[in-house]
N, C-alpha and C. Protein backbone atom coordinates (compact mmCIF):
# COMPACT_ATOMS: atom_id res chain seq x y z
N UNK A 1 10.70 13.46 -24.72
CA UNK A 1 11.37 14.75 -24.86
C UNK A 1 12.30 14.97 -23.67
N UNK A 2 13.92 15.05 -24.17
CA UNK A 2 14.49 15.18 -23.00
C UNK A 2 14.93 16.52 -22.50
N UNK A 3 14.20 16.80 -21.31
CA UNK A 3 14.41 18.53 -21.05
C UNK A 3 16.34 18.99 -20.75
N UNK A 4 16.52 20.21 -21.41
CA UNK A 4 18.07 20.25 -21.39
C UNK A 4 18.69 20.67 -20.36
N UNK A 5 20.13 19.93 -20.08
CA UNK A 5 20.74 20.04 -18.52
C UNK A 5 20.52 20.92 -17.54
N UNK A 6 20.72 22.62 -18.37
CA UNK A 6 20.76 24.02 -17.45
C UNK A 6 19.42 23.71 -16.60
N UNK A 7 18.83 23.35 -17.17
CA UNK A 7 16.89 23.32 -16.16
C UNK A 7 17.05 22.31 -15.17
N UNK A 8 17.92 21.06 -15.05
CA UNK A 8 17.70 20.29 -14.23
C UNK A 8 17.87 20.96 -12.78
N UNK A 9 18.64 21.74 -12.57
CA UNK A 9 19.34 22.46 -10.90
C UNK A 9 17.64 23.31 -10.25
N UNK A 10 16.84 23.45 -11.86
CA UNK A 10 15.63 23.85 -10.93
C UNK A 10 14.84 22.69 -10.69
N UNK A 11 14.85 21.91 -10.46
CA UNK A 11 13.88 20.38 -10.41
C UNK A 11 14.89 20.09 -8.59
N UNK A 12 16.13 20.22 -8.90
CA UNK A 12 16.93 20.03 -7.48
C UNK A 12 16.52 20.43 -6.71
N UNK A 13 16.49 22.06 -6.40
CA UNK A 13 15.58 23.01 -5.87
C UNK A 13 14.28 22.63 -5.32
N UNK A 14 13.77 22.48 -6.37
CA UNK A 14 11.96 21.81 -6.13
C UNK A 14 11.95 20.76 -5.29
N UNK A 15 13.10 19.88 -5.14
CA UNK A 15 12.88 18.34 -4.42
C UNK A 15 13.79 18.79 -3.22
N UNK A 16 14.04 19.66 -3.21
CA UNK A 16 15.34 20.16 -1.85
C UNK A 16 16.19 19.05 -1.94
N UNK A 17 16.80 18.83 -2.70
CA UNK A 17 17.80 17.75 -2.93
C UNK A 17 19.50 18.95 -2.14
N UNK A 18 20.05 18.09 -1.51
CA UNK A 18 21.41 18.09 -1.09
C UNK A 18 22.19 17.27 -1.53
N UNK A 19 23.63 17.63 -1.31
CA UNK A 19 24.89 17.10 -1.39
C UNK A 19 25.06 16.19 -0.56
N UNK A 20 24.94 14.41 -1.38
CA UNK A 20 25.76 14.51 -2.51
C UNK A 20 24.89 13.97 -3.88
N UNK A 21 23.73 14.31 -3.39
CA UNK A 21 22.55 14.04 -4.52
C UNK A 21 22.03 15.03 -5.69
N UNK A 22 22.17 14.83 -7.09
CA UNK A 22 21.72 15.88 -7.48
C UNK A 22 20.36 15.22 -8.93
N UNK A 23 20.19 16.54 -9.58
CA UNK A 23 19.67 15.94 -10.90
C UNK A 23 20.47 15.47 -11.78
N UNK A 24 20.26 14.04 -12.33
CA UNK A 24 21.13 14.13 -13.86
C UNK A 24 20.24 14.44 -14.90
N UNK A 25 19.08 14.04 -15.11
CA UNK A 25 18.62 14.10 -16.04
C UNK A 25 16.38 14.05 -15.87
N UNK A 26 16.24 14.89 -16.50
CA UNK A 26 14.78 15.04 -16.58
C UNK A 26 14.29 14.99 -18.59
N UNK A 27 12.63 14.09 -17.80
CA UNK A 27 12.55 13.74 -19.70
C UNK A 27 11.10 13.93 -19.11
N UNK A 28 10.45 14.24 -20.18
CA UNK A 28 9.00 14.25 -20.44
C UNK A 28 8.29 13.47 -21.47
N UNK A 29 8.03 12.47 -21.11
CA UNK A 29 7.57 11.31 -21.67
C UNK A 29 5.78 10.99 -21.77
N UNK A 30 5.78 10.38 -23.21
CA UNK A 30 4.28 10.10 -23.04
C UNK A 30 3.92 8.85 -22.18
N UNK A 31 2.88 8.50 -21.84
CA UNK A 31 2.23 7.73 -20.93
C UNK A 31 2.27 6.35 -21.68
N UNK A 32 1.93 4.77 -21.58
CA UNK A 32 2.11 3.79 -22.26
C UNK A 32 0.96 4.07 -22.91
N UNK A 33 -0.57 4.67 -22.97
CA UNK A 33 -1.49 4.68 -24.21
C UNK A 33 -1.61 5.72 -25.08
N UNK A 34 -0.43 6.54 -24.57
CA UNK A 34 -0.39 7.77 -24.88
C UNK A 34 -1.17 9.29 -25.35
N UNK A 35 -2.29 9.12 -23.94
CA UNK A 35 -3.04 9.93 -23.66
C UNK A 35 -2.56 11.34 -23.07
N UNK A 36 -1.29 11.08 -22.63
CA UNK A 36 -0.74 12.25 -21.56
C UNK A 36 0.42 11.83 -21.09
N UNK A 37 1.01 13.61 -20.53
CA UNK A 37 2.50 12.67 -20.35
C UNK A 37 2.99 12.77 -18.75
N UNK A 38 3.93 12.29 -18.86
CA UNK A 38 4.74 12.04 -17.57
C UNK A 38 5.54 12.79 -17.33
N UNK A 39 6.26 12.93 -15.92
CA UNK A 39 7.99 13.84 -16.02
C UNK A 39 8.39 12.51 -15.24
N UNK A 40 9.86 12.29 -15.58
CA UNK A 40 10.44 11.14 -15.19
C UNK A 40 11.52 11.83 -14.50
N UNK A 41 12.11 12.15 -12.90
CA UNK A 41 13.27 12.84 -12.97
C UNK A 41 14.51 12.09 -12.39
N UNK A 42 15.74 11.67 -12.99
CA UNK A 42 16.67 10.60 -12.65
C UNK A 42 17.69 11.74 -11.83
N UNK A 43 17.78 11.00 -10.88
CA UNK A 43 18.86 11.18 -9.49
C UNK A 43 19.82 10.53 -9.83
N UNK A 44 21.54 11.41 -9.03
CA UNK A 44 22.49 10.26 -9.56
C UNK A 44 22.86 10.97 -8.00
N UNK A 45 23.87 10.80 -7.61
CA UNK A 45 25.24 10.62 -6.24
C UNK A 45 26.55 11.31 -6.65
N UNK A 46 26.95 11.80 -6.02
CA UNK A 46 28.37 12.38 -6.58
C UNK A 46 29.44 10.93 -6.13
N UNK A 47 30.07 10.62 -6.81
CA UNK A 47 31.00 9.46 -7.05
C UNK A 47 32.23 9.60 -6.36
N UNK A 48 32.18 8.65 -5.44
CA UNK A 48 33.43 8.39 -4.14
C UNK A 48 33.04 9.01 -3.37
N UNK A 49 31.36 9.57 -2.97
CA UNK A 49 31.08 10.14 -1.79
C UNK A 49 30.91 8.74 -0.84
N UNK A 50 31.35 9.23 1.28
CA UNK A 50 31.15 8.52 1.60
C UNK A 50 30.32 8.62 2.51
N UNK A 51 29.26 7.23 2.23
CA UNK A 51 28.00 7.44 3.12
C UNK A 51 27.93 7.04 4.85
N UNK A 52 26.90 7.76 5.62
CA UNK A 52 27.18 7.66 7.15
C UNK A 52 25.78 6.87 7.08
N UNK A 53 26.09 5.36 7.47
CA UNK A 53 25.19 4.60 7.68
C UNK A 53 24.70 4.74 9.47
N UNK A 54 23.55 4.06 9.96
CA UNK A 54 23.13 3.80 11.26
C UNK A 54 24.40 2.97 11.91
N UNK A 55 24.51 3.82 13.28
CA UNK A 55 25.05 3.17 14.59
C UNK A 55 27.00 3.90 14.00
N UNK A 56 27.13 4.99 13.26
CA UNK A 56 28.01 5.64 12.85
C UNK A 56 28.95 5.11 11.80
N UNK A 57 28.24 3.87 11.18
CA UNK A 57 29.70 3.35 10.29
C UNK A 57 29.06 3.94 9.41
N UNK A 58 30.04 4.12 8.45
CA UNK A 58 30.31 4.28 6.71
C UNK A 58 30.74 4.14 5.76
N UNK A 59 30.46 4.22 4.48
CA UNK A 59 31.52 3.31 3.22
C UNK A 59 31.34 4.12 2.04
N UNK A 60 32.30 3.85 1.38
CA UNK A 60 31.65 4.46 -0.11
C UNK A 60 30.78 2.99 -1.05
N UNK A 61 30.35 3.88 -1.97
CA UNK A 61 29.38 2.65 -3.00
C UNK A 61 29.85 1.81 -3.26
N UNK A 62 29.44 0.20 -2.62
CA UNK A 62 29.93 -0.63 -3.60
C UNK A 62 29.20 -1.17 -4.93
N UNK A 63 27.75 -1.41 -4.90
CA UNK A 63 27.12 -1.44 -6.44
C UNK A 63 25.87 -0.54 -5.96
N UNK A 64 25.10 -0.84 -6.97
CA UNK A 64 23.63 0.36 -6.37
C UNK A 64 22.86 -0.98 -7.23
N UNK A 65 21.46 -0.15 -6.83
CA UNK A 65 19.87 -0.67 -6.74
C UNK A 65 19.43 -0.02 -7.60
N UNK A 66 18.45 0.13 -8.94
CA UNK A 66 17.39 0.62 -9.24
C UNK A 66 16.19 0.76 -8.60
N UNK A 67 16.01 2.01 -8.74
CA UNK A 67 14.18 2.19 -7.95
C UNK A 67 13.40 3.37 -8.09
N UNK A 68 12.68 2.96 -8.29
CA UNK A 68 11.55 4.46 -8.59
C UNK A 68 10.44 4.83 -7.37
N UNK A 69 10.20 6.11 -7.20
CA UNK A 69 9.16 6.30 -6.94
C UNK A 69 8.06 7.60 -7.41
N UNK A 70 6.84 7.60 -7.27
CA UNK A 70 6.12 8.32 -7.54
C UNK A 70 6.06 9.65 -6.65
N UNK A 71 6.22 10.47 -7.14
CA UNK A 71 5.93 11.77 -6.62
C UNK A 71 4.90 12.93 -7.07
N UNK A 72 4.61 14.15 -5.94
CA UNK A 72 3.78 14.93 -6.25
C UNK A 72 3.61 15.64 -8.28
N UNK A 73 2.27 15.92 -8.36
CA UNK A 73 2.32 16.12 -9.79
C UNK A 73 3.56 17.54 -9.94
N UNK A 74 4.14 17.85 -11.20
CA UNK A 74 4.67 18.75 -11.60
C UNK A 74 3.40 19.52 -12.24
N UNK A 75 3.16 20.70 -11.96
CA UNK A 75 1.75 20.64 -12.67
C UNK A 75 0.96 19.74 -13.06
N UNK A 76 0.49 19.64 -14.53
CA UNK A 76 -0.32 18.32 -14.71
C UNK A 76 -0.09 17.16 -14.91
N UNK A 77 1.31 17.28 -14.68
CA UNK A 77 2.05 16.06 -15.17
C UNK A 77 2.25 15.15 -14.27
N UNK A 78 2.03 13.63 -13.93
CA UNK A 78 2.44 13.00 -12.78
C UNK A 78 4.07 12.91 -13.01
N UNK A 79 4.69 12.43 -11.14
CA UNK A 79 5.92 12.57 -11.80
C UNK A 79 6.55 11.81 -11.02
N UNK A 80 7.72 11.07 -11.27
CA UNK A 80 8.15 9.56 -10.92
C UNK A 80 9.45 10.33 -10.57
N UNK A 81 10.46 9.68 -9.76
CA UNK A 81 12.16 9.44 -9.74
C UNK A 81 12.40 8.58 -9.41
N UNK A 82 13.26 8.26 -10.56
CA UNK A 82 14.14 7.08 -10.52
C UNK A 82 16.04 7.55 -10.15
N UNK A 83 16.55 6.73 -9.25
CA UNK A 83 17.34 6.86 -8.92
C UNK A 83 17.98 5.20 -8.71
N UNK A 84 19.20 4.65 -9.41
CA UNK A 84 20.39 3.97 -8.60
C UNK A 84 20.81 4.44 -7.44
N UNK A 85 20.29 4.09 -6.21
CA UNK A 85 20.61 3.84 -5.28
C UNK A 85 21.97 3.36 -4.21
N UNK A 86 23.34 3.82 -3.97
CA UNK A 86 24.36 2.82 -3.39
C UNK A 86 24.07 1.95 -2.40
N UNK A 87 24.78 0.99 -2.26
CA UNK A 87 24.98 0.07 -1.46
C UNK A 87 26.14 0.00 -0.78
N UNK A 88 26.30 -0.32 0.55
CA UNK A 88 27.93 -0.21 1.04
C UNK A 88 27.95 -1.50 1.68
N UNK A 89 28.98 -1.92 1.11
CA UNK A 89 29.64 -3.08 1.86
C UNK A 89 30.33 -3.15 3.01
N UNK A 90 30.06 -4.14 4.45
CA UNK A 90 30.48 -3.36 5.35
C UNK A 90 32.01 -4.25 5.60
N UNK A 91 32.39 -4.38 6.48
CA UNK A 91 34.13 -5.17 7.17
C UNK A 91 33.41 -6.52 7.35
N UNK A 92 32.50 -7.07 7.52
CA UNK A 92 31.88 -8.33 7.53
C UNK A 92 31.61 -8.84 6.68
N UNK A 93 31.24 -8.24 5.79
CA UNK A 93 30.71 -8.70 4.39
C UNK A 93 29.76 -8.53 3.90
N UNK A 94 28.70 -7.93 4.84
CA UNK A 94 27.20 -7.75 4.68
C UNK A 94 27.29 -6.55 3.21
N UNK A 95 26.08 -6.34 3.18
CA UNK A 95 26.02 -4.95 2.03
C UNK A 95 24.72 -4.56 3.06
N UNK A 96 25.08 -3.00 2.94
CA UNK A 96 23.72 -2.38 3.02
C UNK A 96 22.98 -1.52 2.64
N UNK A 97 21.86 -1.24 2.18
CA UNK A 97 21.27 -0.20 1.13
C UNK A 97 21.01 0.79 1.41
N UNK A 98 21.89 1.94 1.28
CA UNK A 98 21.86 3.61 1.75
C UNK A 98 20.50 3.95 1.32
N UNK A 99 19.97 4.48 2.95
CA UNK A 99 18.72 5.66 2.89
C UNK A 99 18.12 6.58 2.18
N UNK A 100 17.63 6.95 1.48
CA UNK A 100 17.51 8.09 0.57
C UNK A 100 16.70 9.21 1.32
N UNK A 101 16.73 10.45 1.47
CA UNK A 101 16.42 11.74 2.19
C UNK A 101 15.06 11.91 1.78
N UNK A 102 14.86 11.38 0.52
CA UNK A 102 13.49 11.94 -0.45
C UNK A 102 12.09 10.70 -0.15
N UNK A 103 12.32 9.58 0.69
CA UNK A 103 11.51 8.46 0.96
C UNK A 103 12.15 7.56 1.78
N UNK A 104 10.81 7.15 2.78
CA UNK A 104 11.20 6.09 3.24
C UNK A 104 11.42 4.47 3.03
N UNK A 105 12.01 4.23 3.81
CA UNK A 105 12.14 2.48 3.30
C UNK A 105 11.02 1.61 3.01
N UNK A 106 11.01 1.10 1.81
CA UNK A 106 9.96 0.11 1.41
C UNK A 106 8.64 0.94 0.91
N UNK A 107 8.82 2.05 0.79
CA UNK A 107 7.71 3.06 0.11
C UNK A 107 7.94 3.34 -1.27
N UNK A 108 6.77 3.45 -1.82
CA UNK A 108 7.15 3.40 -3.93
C UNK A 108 6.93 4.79 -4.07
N UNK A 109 6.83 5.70 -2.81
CA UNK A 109 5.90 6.96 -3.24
C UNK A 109 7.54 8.01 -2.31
N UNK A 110 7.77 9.50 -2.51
CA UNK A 110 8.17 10.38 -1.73
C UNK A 110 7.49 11.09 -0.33
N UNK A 111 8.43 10.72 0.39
CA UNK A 111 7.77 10.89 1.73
C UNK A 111 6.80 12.86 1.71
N UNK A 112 7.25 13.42 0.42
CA UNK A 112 6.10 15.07 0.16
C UNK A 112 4.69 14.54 -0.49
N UNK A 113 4.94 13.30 -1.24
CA UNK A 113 3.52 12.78 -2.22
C UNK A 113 2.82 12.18 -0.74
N UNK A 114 3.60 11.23 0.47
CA UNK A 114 2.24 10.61 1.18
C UNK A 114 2.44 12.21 2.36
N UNK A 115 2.93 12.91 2.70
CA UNK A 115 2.46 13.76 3.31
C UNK A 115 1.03 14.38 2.81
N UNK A 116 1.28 14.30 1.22
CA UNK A 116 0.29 15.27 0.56
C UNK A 116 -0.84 14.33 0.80
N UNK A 117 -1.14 13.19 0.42
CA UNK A 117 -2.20 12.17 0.73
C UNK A 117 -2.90 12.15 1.92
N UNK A 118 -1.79 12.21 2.96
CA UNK A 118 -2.30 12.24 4.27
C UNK A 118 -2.96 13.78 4.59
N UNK A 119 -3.20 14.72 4.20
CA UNK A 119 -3.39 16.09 4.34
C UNK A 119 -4.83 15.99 3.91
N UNK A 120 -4.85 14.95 2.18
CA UNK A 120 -6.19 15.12 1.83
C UNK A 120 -7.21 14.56 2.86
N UNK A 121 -6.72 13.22 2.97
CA UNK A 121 -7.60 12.42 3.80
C UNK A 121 -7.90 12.98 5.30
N UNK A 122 -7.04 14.05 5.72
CA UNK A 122 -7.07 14.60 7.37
C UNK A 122 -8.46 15.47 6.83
N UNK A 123 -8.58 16.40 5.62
CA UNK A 123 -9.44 17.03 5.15
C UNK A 123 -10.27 16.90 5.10
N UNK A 124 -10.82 15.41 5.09
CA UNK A 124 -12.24 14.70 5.13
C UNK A 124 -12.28 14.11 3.87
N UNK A 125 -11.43 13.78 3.06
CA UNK A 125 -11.56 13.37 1.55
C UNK A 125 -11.83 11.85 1.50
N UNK A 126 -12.77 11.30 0.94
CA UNK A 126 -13.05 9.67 1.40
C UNK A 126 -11.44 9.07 0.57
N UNK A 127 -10.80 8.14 0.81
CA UNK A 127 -10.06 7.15 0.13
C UNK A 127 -10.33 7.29 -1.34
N UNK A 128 -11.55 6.71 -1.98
CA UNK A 128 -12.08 7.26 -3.24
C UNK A 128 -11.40 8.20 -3.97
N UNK A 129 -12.14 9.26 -3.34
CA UNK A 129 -11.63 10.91 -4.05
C UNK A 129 -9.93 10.88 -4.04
N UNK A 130 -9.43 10.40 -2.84
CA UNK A 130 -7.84 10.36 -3.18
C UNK A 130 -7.27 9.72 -3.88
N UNK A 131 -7.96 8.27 -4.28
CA UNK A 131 -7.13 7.74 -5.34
C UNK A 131 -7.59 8.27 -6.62
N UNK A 132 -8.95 9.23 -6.79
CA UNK A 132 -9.24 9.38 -8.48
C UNK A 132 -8.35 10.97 -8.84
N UNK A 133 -7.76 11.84 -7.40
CA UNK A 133 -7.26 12.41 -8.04
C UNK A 133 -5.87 12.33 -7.94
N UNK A 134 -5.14 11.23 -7.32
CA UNK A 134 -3.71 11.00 -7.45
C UNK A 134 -3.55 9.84 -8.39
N UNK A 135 -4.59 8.89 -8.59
CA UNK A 135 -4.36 8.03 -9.84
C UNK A 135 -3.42 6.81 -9.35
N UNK A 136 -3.62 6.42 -7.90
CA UNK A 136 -3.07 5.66 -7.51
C UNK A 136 -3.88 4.92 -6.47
N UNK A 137 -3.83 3.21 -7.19
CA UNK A 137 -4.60 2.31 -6.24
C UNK A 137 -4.89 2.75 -4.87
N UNK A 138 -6.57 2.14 -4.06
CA UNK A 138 -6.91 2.37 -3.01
C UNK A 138 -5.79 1.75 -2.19
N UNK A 139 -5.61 0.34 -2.54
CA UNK A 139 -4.90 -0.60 -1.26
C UNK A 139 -3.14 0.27 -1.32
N UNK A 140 -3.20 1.07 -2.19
CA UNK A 140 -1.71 1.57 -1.82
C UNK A 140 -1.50 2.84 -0.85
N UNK A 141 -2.88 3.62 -1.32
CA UNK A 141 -3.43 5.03 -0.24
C UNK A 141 -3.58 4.16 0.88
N UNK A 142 -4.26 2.98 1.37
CA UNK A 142 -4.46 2.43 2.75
C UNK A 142 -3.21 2.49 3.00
N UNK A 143 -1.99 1.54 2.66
CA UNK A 143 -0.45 1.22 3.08
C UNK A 143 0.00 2.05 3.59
N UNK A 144 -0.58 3.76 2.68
CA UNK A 144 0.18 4.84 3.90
C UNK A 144 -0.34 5.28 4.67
N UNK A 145 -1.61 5.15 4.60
CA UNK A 145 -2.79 5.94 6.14
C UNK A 145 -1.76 4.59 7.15
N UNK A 146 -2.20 3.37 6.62
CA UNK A 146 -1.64 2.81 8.25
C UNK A 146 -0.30 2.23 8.79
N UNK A 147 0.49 3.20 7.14
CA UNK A 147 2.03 3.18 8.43
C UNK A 147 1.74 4.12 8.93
N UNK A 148 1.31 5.71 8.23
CA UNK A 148 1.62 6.77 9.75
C UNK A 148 0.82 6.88 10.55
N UNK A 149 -0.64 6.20 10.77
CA UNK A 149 -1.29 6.05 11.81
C UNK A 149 -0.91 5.07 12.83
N UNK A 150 0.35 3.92 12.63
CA UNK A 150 0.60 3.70 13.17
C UNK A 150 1.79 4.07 13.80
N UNK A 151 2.41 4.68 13.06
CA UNK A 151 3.64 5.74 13.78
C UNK A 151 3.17 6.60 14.74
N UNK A 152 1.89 7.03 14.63
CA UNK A 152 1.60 8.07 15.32
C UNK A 152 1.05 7.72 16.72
N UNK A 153 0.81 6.23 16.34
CA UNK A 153 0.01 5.66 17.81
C UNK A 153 0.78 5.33 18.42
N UNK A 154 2.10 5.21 17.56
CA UNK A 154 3.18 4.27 18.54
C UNK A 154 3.98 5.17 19.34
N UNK A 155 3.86 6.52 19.09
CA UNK A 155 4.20 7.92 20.14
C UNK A 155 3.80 8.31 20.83
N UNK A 156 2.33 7.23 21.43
CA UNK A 156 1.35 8.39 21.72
C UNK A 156 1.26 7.57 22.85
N UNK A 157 1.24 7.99 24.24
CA UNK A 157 1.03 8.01 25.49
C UNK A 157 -0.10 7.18 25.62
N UNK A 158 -0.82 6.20 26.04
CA UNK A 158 -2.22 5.68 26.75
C UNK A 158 -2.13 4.77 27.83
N UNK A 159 -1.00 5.28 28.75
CA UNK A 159 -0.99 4.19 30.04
C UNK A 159 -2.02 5.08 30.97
N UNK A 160 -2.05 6.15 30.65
CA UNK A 160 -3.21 6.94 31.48
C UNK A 160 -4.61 6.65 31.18
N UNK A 161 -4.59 5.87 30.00
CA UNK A 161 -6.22 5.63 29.77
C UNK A 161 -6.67 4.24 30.68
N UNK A 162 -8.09 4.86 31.45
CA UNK A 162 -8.75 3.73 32.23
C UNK A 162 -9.89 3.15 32.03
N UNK A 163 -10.68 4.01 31.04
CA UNK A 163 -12.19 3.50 30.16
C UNK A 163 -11.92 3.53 28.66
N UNK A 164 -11.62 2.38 28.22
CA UNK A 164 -12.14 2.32 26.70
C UNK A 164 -13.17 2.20 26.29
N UNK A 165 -13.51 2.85 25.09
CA UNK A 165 -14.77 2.61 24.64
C UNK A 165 -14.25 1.94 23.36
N UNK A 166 -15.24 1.09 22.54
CA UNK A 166 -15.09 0.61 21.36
C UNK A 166 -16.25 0.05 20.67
N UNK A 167 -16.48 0.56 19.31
CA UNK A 167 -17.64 0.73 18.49
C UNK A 167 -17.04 0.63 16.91
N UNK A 168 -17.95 -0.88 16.25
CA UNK A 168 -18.02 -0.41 14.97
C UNK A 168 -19.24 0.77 14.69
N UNK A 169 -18.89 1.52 13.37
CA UNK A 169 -19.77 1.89 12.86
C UNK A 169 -19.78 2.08 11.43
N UNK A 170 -20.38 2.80 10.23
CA UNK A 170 -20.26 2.69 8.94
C UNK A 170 -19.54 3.97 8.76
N UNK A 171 -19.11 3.56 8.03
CA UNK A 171 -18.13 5.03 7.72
C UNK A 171 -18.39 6.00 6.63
N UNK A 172 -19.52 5.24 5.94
CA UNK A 172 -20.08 6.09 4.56
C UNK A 172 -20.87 4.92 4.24
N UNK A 173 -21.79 5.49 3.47
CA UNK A 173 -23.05 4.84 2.56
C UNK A 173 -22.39 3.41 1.77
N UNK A 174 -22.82 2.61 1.92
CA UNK A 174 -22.34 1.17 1.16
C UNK A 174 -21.68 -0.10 2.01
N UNK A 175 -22.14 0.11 3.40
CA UNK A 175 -21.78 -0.46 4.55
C UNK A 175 -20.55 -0.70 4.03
N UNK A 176 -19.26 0.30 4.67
CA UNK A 176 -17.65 0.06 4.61
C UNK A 176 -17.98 0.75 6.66
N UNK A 177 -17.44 -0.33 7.09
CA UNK A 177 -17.40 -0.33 8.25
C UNK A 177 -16.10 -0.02 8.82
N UNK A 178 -15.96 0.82 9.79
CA UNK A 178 -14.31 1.12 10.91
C UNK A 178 -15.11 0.34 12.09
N UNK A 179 -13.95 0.12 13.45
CA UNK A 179 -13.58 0.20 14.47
C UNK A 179 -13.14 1.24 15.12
N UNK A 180 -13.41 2.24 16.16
CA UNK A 180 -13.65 3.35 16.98
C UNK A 180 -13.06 2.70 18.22
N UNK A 181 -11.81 3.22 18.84
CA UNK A 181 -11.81 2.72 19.65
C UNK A 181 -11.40 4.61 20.52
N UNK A 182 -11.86 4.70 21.75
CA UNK A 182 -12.02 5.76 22.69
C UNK A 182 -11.71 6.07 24.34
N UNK A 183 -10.84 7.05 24.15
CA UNK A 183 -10.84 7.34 25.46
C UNK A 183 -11.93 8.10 26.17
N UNK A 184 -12.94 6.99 27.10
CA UNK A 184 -13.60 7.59 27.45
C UNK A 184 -13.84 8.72 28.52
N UNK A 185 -12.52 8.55 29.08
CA UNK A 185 -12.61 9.78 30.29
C UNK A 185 -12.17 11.40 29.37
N UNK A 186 -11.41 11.01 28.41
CA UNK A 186 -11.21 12.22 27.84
C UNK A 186 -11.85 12.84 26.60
N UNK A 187 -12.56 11.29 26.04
CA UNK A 187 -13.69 12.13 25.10
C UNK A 187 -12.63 12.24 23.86
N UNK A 188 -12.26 11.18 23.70
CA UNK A 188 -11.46 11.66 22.15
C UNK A 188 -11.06 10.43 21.53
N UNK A 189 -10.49 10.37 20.27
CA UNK A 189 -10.08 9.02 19.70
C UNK A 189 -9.06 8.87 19.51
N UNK A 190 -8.56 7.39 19.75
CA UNK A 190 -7.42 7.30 19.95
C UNK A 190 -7.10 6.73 18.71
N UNK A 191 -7.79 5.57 18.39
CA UNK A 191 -7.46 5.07 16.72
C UNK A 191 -8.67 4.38 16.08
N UNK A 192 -8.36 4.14 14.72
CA UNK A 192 -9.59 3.77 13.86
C UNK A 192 -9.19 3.18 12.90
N UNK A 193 -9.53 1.82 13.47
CA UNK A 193 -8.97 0.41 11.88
C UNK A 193 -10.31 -0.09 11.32
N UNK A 194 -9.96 -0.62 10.20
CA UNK A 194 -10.65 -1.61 9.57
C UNK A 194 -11.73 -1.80 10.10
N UNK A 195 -13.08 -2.20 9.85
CA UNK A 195 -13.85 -3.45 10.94
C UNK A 195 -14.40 -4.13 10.30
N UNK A 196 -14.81 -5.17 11.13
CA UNK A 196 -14.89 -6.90 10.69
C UNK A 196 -15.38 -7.45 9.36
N UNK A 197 -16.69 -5.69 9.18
CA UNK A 197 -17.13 -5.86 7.92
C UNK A 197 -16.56 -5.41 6.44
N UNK A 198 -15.36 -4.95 6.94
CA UNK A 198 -14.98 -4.05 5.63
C UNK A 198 -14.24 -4.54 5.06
N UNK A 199 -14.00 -4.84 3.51
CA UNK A 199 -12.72 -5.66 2.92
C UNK A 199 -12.57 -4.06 1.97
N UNK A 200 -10.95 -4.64 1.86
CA UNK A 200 -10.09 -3.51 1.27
C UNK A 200 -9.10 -4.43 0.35
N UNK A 201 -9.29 -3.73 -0.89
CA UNK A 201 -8.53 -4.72 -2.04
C UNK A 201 -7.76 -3.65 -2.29
């Protein structure tokens, strides 16, 4: 079911989309077993805009990319965007694949869906519970706990630390084991990976 044009500018809205990005088109689609449906919402570019790549150069489009990603539910609906993507060709010859505002690089998800993930799990929500109610593989919920746990470590000051502490322990019932590692003069944690015993598929 394809929802009609006038409604798309509120879906824009909803994604805080800017210029020179807008909606073209939103459809509500059934699922492949067709239990339930989807919202699919397609992004387009305003045409002969020109993009400001890193280190100040810029170009207009020379071809684009297909790519989707998953985003927060629309109500009950899960909900994907797909967007062609530009590419700019630079004075060398290279091409390079313009940024998108709505996700980061090499992520299948919108940088509001892993905020939202990361919120559950700050909440105390085991991995589990987050993938049965976002409906998306464990090993893909891990991919984003440990890029931004590692973004976050990689900001974070510890030339002042002079006692580490470090401890596996179980992290829940079914021996799934972490690594604890601690600042001991200040009594707090600094980070928490994997440990030796735990496999993650």
């Amino acid at each position: 079911m394809k929802i009609n044009n006038p409604n798309t500018s509120i879906f824009g809205i909803a994604l805080g989309l800017a210029f020179p990005w807008y909606v073209e088109d939103v459809q509500l689609l059934n699922t492949p077993d067709s239990s339930s449906k989807e919202l699919h919402i397609y992004l387009n570019f305003t045409s002969g805009h020109e993009f400001i790549l890193p280190a100040g150069r810029s170009g207009k489009c020379y071809d684009t990319v297909a790519k989707e990603w998953q985003h927060l539910h629309f109500f009950q609906h899960r909900c994907f965007l797909h967007c062609r993507v530009p590419r700019i060709k630079l004075s060398d010859g290279s091409v390079v694949l313009v940024s998108v505002p709505w996700s980061r690089s090499g992520s299948g998800f919108t940088l509001l869906f892993e905020a939202f993930c990361m919120t559950l799990i700050q909440s105390e929500m085991s991995v589990s519970e987050v993938v049965a109610l976002l409906g998306v593989t464990a090993h893909r919920i891990w991919r984003i706990f440990d890029y931004w746990m590692e973004q976050a470590s990689a900001d974070e000051d510890l030339s002042e630390v002079s006692q580490l502490g470090i401890d596996e322990t179980s992290s829940k019932k079914g021996h799934k084991y972490v690594t604890v590692f601690v600042d001991m003069e200040e009594r707090r944690v600094i980070d928490v990976q994997a440990g030796a015993k735990t496999a993650r598929r």
